[in-house]
N, C-alpha and C. Protein backbone atom coordinates (compact mmCIF):
# COMPACT_ATOMS: atom_id res chain seq x y z
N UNK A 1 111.02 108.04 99.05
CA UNK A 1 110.48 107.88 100.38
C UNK A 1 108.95 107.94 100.30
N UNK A 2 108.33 107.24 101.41
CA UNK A 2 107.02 106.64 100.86
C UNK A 2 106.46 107.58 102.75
N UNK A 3 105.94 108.35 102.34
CA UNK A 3 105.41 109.86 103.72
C UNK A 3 103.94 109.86 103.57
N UNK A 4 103.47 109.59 104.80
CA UNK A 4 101.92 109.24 105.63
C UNK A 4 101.50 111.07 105.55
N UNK A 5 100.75 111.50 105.36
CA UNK A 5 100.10 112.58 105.01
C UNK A 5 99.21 113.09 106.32
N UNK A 6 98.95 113.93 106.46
CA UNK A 6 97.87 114.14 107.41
C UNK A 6 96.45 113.60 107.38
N UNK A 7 96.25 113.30 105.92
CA UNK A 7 94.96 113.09 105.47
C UNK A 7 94.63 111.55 105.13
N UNK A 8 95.74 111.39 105.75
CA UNK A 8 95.72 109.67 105.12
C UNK A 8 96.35 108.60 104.30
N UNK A 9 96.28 109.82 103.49
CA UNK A 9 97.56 108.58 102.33
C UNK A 9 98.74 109.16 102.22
N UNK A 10 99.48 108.22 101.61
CA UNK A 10 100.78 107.98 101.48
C UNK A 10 101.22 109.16 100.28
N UNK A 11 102.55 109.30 100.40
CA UNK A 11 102.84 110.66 98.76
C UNK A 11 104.01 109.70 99.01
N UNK A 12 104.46 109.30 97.49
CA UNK A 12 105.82 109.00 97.29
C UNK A 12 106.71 109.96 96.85
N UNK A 13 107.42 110.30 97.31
CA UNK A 13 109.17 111.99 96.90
C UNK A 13 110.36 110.87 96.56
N UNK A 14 109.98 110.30 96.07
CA UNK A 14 110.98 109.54 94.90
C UNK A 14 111.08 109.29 93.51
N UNK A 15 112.30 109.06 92.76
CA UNK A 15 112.03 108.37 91.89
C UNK A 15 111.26 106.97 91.64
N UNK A 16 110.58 106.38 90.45
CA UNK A 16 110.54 105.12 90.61
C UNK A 16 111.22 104.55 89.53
N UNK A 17 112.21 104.11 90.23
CA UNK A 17 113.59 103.68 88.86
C UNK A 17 114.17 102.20 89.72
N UNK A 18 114.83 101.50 88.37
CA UNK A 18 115.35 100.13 88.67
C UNK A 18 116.64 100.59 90.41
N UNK A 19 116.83 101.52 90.45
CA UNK A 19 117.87 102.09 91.35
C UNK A 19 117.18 102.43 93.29
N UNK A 20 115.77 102.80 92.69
CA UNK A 20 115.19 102.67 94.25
C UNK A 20 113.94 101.77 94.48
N UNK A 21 113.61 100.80 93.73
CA UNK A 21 112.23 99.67 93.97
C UNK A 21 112.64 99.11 94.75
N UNK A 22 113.71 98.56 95.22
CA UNK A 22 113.92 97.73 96.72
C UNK A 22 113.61 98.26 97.89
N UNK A 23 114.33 99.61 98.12
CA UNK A 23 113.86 100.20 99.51
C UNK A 23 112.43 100.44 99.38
N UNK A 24 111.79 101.14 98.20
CA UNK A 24 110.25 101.61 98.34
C UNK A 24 109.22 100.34 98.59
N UNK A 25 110.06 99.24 97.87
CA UNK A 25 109.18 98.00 97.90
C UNK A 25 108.86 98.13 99.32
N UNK A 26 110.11 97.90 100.64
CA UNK A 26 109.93 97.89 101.69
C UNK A 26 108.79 98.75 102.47
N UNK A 27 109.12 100.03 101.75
CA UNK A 27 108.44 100.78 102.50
C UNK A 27 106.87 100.66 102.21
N UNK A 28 106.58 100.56 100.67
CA UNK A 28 105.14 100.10 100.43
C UNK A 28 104.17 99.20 101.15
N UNK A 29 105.30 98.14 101.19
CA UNK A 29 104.59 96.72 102.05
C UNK A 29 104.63 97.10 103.68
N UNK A 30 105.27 97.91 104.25
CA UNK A 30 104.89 98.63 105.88
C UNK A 30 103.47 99.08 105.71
N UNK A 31 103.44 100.31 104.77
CA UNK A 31 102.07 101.06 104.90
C UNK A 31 100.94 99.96 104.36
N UNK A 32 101.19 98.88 103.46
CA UNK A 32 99.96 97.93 103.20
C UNK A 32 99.67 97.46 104.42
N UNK A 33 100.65 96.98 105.30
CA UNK A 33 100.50 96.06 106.54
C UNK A 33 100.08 96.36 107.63
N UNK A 34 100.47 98.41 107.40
CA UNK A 34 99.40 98.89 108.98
C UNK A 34 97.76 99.15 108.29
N UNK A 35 97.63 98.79 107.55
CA UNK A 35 96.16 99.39 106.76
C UNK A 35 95.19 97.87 107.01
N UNK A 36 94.16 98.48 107.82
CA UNK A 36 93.19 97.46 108.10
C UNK A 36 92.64 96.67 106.84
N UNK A 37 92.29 95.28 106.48
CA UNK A 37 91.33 95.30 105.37
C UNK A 37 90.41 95.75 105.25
N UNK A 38 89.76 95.67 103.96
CA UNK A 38 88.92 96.40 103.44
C UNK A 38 88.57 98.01 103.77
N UNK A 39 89.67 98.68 103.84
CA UNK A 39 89.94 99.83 103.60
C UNK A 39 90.62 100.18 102.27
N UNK A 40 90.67 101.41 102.12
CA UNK A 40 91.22 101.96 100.94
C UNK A 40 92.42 102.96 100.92
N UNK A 41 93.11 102.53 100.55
CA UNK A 41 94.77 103.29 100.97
C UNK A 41 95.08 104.02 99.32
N UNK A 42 95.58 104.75 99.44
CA UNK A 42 95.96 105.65 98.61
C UNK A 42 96.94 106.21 98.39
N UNK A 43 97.95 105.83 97.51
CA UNK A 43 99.74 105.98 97.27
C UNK A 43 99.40 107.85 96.33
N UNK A 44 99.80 108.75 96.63
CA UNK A 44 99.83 110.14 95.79
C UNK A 44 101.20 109.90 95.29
N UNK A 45 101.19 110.32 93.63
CA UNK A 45 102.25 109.66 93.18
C UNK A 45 102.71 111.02 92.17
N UNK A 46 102.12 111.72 92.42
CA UNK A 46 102.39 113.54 92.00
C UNK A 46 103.79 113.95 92.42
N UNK A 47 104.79 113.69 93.31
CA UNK A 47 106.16 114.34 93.39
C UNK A 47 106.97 113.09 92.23
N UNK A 48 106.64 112.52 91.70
CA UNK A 48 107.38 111.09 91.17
C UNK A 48 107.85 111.60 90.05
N UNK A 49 109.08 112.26 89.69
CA UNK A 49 109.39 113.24 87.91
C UNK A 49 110.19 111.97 87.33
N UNK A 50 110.35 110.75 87.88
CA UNK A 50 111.20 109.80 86.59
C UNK A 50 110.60 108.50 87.02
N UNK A 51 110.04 107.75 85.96
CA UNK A 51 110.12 106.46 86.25
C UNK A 51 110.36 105.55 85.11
N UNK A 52 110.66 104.40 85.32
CA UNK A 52 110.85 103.20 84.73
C UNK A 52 110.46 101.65 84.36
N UNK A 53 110.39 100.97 84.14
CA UNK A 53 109.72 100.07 84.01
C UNK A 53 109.91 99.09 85.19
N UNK A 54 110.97 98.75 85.89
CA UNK A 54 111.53 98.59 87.26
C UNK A 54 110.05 99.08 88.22
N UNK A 55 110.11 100.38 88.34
CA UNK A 55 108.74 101.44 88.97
C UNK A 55 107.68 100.87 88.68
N UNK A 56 107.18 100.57 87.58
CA UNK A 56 105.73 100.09 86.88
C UNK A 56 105.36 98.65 87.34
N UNK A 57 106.48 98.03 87.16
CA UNK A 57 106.20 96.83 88.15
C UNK A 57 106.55 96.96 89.53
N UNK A 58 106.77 98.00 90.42
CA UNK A 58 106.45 98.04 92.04
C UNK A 58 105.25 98.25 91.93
N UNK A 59 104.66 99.29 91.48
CA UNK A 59 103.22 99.37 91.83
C UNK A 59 102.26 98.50 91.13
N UNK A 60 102.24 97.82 90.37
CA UNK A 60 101.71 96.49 89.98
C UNK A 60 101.55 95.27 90.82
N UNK A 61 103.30 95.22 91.54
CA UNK A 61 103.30 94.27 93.05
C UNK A 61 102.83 95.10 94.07
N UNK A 62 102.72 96.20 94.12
CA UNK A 62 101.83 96.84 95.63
C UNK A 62 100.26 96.90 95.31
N UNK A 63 100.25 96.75 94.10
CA UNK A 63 97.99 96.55 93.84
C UNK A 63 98.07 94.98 94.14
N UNK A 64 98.87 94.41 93.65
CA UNK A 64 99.00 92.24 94.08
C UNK A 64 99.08 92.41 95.36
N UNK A 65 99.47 92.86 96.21
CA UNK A 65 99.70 92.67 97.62
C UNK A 65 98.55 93.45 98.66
N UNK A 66 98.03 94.12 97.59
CA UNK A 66 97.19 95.31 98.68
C UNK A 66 95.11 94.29 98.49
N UNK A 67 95.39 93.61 96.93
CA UNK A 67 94.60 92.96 96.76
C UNK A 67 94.84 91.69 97.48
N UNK A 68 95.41 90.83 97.85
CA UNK A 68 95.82 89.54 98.54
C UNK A 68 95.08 90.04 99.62
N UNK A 69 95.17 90.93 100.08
CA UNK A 69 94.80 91.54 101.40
C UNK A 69 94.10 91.61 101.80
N UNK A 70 93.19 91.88 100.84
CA UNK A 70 91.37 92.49 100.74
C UNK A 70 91.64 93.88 101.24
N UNK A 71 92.64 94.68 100.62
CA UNK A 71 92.86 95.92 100.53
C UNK A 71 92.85 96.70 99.30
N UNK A 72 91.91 97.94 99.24
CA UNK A 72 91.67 98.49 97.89
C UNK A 72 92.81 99.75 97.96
N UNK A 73 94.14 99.53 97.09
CA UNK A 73 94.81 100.63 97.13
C UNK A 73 94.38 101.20 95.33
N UNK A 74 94.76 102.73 95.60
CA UNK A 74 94.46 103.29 94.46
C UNK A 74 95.64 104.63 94.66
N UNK A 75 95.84 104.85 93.47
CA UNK A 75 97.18 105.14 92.91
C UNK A 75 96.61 107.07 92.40
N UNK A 76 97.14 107.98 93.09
CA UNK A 76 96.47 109.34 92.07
C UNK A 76 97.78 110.26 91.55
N UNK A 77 97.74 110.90 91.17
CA UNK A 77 99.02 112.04 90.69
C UNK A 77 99.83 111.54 89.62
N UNK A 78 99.77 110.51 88.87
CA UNK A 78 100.47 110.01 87.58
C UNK A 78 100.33 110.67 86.98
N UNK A 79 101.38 110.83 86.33
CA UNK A 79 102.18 112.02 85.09
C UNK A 79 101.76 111.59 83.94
N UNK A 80 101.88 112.33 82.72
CA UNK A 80 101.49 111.78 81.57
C UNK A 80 102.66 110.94 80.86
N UNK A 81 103.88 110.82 81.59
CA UNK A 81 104.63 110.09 81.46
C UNK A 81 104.68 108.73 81.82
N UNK A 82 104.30 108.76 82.93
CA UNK A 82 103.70 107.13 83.83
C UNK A 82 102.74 106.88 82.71
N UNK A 83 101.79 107.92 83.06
CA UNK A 83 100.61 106.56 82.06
C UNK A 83 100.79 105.90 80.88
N UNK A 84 101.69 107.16 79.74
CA UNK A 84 102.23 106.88 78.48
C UNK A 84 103.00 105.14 78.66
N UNK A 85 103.83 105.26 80.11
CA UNK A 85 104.65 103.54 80.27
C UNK A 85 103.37 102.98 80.09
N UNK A 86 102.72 102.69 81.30
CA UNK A 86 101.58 102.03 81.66
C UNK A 86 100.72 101.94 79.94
N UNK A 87 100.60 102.33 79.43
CA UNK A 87 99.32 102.62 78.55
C UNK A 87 100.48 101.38 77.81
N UNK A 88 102.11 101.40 77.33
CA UNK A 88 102.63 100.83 76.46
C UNK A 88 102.35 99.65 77.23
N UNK A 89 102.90 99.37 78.05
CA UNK A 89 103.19 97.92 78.98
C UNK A 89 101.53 97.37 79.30
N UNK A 90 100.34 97.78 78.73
CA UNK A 90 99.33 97.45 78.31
C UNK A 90 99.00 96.99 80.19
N UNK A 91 99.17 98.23 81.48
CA UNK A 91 98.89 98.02 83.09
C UNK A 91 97.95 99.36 83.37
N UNK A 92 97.69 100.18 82.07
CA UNK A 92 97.40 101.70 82.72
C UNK A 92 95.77 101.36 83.03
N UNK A 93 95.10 100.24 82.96
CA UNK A 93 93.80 99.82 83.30
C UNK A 93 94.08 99.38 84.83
N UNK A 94 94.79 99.06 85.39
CA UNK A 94 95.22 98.50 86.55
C UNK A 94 95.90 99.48 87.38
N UNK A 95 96.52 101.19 87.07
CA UNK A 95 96.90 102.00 88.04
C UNK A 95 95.78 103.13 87.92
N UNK A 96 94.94 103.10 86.84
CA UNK A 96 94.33 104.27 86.61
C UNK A 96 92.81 103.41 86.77
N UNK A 97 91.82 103.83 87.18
CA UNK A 97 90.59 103.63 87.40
C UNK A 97 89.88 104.26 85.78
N UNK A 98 88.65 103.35 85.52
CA UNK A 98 88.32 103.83 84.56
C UNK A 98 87.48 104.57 84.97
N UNK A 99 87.14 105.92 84.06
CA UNK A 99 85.70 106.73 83.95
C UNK A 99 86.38 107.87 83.76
């Protein structure tokens, strides 16, 4: 489940596995669509304890969609497990900001 924060951004309390990217897809592309352009939206991805490669490409299609947009989403709370995918699947330049 993809939950609006007090502060603004989004926290995902799901897995991201081949088993829930359809519903989250849905829910991702709601919160891209109420977000004005050129704002900056922010998925917290800190409750997320399993993901998959299924997962790695949702949020790959929610930075494609948030960019189509002229929307800057940025991704925080990745595990050293996510990035370890990301870092293999040669995307962890594209969820993780450099510096």
């Amino acid at each position: 489940m993809l939950k609006l924060e007090a502060d603004g951004r989004y926290r995902l309390e799901s897995e991201l596995t081949f088993g829930t990217v359809t519903g989250l897809r849905r829910q991702g592309l709601l919160a891209l669509a109420a977000s004005a352009p050129s704002t900056g939206l922010v998925f917290d991805l800190a409750a997320v304890h399993q993901v998959d490669s299924a997962g790695l490409a949702l949020l790959v299609d929610w930075l494609a969609v948030a960019r189509a947009r002229g929307l800057q989403l940025r991704f925080t709370g990745l595990s050293p497990e996510m990035r370890a995918l990301a870092r293999l699947s040669d995307v962890e330049g594209m969820l993780v900001p450099a510096g």
